[in-house]
N, C-alpha and C. Protein backbone atom coordinates (compact mmCIF):
# COMPACT_ATOMS: atom_id res chain seq x y z
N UNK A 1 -29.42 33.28 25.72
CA UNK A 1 -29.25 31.85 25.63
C UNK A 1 -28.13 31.53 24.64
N UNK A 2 -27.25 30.86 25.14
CA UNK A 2 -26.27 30.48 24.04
C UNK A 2 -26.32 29.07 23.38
N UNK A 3 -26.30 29.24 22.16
CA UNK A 3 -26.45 27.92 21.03
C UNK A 3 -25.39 27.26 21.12
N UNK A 4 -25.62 26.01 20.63
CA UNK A 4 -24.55 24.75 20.43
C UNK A 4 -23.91 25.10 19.40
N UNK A 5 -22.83 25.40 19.18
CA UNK A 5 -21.59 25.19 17.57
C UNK A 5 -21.65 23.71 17.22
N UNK A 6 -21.99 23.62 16.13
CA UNK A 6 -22.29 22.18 15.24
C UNK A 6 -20.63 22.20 14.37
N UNK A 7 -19.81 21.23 14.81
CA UNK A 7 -18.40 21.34 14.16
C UNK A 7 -18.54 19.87 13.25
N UNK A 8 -17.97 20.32 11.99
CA UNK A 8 -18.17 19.29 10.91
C UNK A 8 -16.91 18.54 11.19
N UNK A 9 -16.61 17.40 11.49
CA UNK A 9 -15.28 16.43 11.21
C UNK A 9 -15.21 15.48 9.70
N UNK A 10 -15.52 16.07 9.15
CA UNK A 10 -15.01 15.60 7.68
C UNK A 10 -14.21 16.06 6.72
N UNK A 11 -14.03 17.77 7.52
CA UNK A 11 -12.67 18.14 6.40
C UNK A 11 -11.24 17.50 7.26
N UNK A 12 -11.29 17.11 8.76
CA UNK A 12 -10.42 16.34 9.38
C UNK A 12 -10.21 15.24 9.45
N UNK A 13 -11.36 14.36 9.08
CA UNK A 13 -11.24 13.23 8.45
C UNK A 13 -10.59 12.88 7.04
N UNK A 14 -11.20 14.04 6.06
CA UNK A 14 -10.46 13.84 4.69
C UNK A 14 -9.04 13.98 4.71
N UNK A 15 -8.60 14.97 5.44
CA UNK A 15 -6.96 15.59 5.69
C UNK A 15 -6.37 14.10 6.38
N UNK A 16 -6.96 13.90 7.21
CA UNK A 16 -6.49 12.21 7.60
C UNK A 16 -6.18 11.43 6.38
N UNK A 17 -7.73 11.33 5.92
CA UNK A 17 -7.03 10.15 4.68
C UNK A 17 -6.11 10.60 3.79
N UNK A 18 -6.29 11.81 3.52
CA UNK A 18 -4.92 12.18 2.69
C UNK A 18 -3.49 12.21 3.29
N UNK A 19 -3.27 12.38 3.91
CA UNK A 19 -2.03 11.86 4.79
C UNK A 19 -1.66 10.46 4.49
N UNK A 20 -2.70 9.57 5.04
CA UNK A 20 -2.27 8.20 5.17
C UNK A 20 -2.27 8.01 3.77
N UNK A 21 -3.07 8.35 2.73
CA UNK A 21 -2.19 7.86 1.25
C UNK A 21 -1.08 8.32 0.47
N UNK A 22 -0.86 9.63 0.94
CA UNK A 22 0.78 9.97 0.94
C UNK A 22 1.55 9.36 1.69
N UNK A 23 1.44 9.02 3.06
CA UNK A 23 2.64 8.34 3.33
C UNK A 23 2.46 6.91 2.94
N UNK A 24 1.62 6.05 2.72
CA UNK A 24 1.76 4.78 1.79
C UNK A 24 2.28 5.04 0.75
N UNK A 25 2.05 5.61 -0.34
CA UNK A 25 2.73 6.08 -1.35
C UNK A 25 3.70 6.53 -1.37
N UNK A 26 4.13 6.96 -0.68
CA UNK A 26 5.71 7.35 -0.34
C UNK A 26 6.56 6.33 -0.25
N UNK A 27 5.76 5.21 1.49
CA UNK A 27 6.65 4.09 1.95
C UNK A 27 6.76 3.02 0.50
N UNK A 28 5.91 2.93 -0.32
CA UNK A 28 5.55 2.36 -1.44
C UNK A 28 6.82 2.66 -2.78
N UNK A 29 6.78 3.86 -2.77
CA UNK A 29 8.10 3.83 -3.60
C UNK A 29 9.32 4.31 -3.14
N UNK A 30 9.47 4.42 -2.16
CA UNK A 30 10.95 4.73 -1.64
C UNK A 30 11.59 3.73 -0.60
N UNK A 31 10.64 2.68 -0.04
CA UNK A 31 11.52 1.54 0.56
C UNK A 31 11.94 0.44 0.10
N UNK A 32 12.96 -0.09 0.07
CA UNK A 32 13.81 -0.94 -1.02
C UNK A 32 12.75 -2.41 -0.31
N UNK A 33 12.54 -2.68 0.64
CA UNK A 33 11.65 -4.03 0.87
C UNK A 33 10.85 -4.51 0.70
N UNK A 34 10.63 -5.55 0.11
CA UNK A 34 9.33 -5.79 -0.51
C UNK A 34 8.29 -6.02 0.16
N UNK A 35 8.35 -6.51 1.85
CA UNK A 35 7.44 -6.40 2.76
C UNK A 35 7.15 -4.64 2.97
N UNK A 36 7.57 -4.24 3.43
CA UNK A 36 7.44 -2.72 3.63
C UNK A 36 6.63 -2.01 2.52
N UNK A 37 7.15 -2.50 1.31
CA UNK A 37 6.17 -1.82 -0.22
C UNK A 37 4.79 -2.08 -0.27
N UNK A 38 4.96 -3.55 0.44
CA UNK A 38 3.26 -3.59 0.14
C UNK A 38 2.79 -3.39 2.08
N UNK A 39 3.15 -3.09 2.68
CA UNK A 39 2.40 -2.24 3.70
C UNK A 39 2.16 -1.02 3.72
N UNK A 40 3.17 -0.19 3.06
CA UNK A 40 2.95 1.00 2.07
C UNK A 40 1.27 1.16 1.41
N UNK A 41 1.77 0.23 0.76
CA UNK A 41 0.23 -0.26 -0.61
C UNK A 41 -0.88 -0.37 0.23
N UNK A 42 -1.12 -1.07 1.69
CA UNK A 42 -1.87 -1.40 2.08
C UNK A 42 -2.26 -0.08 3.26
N UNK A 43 -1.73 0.63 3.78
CA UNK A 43 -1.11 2.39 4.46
C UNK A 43 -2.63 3.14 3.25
N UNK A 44 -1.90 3.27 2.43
CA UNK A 44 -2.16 4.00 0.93
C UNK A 44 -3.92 3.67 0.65
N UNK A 45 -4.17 2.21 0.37
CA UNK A 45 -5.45 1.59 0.84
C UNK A 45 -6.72 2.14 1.65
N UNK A 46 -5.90 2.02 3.01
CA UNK A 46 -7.11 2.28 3.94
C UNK A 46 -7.13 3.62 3.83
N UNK A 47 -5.99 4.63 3.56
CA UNK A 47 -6.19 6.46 3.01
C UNK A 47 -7.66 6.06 2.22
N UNK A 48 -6.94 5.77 1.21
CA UNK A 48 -8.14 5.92 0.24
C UNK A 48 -9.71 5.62 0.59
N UNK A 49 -10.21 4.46 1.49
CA UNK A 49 -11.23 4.18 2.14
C UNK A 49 -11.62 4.91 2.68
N UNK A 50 -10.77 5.50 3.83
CA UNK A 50 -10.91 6.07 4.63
C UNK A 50 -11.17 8.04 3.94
N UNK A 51 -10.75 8.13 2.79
CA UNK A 51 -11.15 9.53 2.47
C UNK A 51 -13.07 9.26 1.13
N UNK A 52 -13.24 8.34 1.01
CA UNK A 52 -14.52 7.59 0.34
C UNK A 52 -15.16 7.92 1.56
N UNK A 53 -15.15 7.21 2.69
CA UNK A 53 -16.00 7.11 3.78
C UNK A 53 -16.09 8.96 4.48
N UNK A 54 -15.40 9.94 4.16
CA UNK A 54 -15.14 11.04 4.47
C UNK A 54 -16.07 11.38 3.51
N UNK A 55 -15.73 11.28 2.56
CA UNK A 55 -16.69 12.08 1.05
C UNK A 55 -17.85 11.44 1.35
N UNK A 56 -18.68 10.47 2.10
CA UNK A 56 -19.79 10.34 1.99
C UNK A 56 -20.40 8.94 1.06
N UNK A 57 -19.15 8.16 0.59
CA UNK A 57 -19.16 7.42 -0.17
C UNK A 57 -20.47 6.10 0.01
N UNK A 58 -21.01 5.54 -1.08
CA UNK A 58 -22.39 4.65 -0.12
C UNK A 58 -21.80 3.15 0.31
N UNK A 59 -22.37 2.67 1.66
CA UNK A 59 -21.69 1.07 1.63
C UNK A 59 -21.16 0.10 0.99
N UNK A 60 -22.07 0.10 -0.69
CA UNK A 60 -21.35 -0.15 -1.39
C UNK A 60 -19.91 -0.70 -2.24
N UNK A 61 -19.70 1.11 -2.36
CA UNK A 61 -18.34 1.38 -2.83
C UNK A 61 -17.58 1.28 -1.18
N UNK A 62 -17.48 0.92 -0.25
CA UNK A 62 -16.53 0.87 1.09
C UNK A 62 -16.69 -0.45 0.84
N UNK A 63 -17.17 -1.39 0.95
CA UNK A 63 -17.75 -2.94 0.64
C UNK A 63 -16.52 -3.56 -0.60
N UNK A 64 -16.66 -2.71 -1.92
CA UNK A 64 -15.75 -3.04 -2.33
C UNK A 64 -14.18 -2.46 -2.36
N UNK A 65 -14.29 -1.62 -2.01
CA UNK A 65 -12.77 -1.02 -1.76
C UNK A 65 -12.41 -1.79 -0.86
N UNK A 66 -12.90 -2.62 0.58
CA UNK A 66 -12.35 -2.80 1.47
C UNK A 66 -11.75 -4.62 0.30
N UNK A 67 -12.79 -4.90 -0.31
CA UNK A 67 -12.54 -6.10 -0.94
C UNK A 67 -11.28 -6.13 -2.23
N UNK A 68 -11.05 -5.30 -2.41
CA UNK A 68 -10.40 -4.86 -3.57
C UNK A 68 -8.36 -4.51 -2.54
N UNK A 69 -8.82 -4.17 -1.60
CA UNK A 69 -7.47 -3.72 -0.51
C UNK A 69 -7.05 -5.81 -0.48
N UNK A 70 -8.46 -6.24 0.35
CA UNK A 70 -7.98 -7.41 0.49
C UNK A 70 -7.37 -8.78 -0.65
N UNK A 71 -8.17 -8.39 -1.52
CA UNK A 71 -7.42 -9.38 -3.26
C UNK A 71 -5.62 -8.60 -2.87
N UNK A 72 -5.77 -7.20 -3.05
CA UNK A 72 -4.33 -6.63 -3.57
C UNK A 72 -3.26 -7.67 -1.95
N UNK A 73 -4.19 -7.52 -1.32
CA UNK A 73 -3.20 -8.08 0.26
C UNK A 73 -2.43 -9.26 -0.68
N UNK A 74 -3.94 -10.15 -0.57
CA UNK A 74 -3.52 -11.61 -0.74
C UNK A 74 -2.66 -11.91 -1.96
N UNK A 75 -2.34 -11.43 -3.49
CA UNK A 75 -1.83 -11.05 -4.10
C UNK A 75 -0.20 -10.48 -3.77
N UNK A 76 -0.14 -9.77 -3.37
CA UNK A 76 1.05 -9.19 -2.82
C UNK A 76 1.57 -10.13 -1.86
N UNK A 77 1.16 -10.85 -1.00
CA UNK A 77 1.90 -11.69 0.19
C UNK A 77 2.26 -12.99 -0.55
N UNK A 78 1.30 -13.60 -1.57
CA UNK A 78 2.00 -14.22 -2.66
C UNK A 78 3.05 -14.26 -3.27
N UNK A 79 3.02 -12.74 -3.84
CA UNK A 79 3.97 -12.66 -4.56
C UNK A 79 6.00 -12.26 -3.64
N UNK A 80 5.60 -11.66 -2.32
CA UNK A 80 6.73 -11.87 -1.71
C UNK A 80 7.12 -13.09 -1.73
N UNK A 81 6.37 -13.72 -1.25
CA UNK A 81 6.62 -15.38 -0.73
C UNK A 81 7.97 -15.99 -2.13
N UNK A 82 6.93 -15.91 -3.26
CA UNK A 82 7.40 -16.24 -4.30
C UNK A 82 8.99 -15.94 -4.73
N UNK A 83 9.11 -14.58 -4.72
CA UNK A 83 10.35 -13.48 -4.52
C UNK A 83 11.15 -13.98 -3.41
N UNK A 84 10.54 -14.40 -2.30
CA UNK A 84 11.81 -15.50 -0.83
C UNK A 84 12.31 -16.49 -1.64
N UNK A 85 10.96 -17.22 -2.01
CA UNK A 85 11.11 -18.80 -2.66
C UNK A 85 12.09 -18.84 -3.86
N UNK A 86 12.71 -17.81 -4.83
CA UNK A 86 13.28 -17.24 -5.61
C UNK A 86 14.68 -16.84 -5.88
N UNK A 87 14.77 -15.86 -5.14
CA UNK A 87 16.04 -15.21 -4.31
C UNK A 87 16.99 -15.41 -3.05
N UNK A 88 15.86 -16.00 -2.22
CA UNK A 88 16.40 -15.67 -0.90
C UNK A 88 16.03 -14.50 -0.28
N UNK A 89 15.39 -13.39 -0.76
CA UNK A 89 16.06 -12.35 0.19
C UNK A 89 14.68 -11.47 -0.83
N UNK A 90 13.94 -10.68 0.06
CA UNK A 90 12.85 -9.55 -0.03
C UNK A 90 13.38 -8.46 -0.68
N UNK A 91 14.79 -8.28 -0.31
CA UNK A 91 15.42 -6.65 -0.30
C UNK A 91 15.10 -6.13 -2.26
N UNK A 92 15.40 -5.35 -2.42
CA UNK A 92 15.68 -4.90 -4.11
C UNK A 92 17.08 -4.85 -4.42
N UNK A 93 17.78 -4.36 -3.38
CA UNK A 93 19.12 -4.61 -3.79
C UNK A 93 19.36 -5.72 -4.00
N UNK A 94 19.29 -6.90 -2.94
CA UNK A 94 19.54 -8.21 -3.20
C UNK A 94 19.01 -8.88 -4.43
N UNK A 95 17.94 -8.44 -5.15
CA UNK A 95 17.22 -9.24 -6.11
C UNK A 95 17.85 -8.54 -7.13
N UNK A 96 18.35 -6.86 -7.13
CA UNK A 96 18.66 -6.83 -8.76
C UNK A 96 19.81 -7.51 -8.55
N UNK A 97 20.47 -7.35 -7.59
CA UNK A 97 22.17 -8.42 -7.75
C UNK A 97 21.97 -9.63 -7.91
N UNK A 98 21.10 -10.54 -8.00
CA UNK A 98 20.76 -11.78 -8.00
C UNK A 98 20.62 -11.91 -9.32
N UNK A 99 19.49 -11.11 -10.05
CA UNK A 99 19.37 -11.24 -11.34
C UNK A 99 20.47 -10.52 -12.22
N UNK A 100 21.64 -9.65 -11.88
CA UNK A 100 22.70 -9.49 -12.19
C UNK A 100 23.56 -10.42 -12.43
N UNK A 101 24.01 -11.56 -11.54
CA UNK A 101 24.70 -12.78 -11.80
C UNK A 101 24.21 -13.37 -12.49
N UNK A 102 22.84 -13.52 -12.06
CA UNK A 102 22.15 -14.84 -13.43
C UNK A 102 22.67 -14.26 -14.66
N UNK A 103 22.62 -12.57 -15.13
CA UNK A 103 22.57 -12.05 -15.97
C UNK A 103 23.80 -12.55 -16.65
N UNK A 104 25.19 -12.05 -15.67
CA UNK A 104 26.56 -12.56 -16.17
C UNK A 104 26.80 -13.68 -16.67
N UNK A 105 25.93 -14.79 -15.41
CA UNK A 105 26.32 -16.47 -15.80
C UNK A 105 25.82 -16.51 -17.48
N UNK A 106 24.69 -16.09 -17.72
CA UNK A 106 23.97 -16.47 -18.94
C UNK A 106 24.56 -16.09 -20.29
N UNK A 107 25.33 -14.96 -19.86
CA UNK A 107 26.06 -14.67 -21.15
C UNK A 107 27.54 -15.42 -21.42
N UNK A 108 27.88 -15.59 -19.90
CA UNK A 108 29.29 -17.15 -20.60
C UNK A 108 28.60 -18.16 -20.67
N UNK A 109 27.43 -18.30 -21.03
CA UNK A 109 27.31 -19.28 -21.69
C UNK A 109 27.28 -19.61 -22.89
């Protein structure tokens, strides 16, 4: 009689979430856009949930991580907005050159 193989999916689940918070963390500090940084952040996020919920983590702690992803959302889409409302322009290049001129104007003054 041959037995059933019982295959665990949680060291493939964890390897998942670790992935997805390296590449958030990655897109997070290496893309100059400030939309892109915080989808990064938010990439990086659900890794992290998603390797809690792997480890066995209790409803709880997923309850608030998922609440804690969503403050950082709402927070962050703020603060782009703010950075448009500001600058003009999301990019990092564009904003340090922005605050570069201000920089120049301020000193002939």
């Amino acid at each position: 009689m041959i037995t059933p193989t019982v295959v665990s999916l949680e060291p493939v689940l964890a390897a998942g979430a670790i992935a997805l918070v390296i590449i958030g963390a990655l897109a997070a500090l290496l893309l100059g856009n400030a939309i892109k940084r915080l989808a990064g952040l938010l990439i990086a996020g659900f890794g992290a949930i998603a390797a809690l919920a792997a480890l066995g983590a209790s409803d709880g702690a997923l309850i608030i991580g998922v609440a804690v992803l969503f403050a950082q959302t709402a927070i962050g889409v703020a603060l782009v907005v703010r950075l448009q409302e500001a600058y003009g322009a999301v990019d990092a290049s564009d904003i340090d050159a922005a605050d570069a001129d201000s920089d120049v104007q301020d000193r002939a003054l």
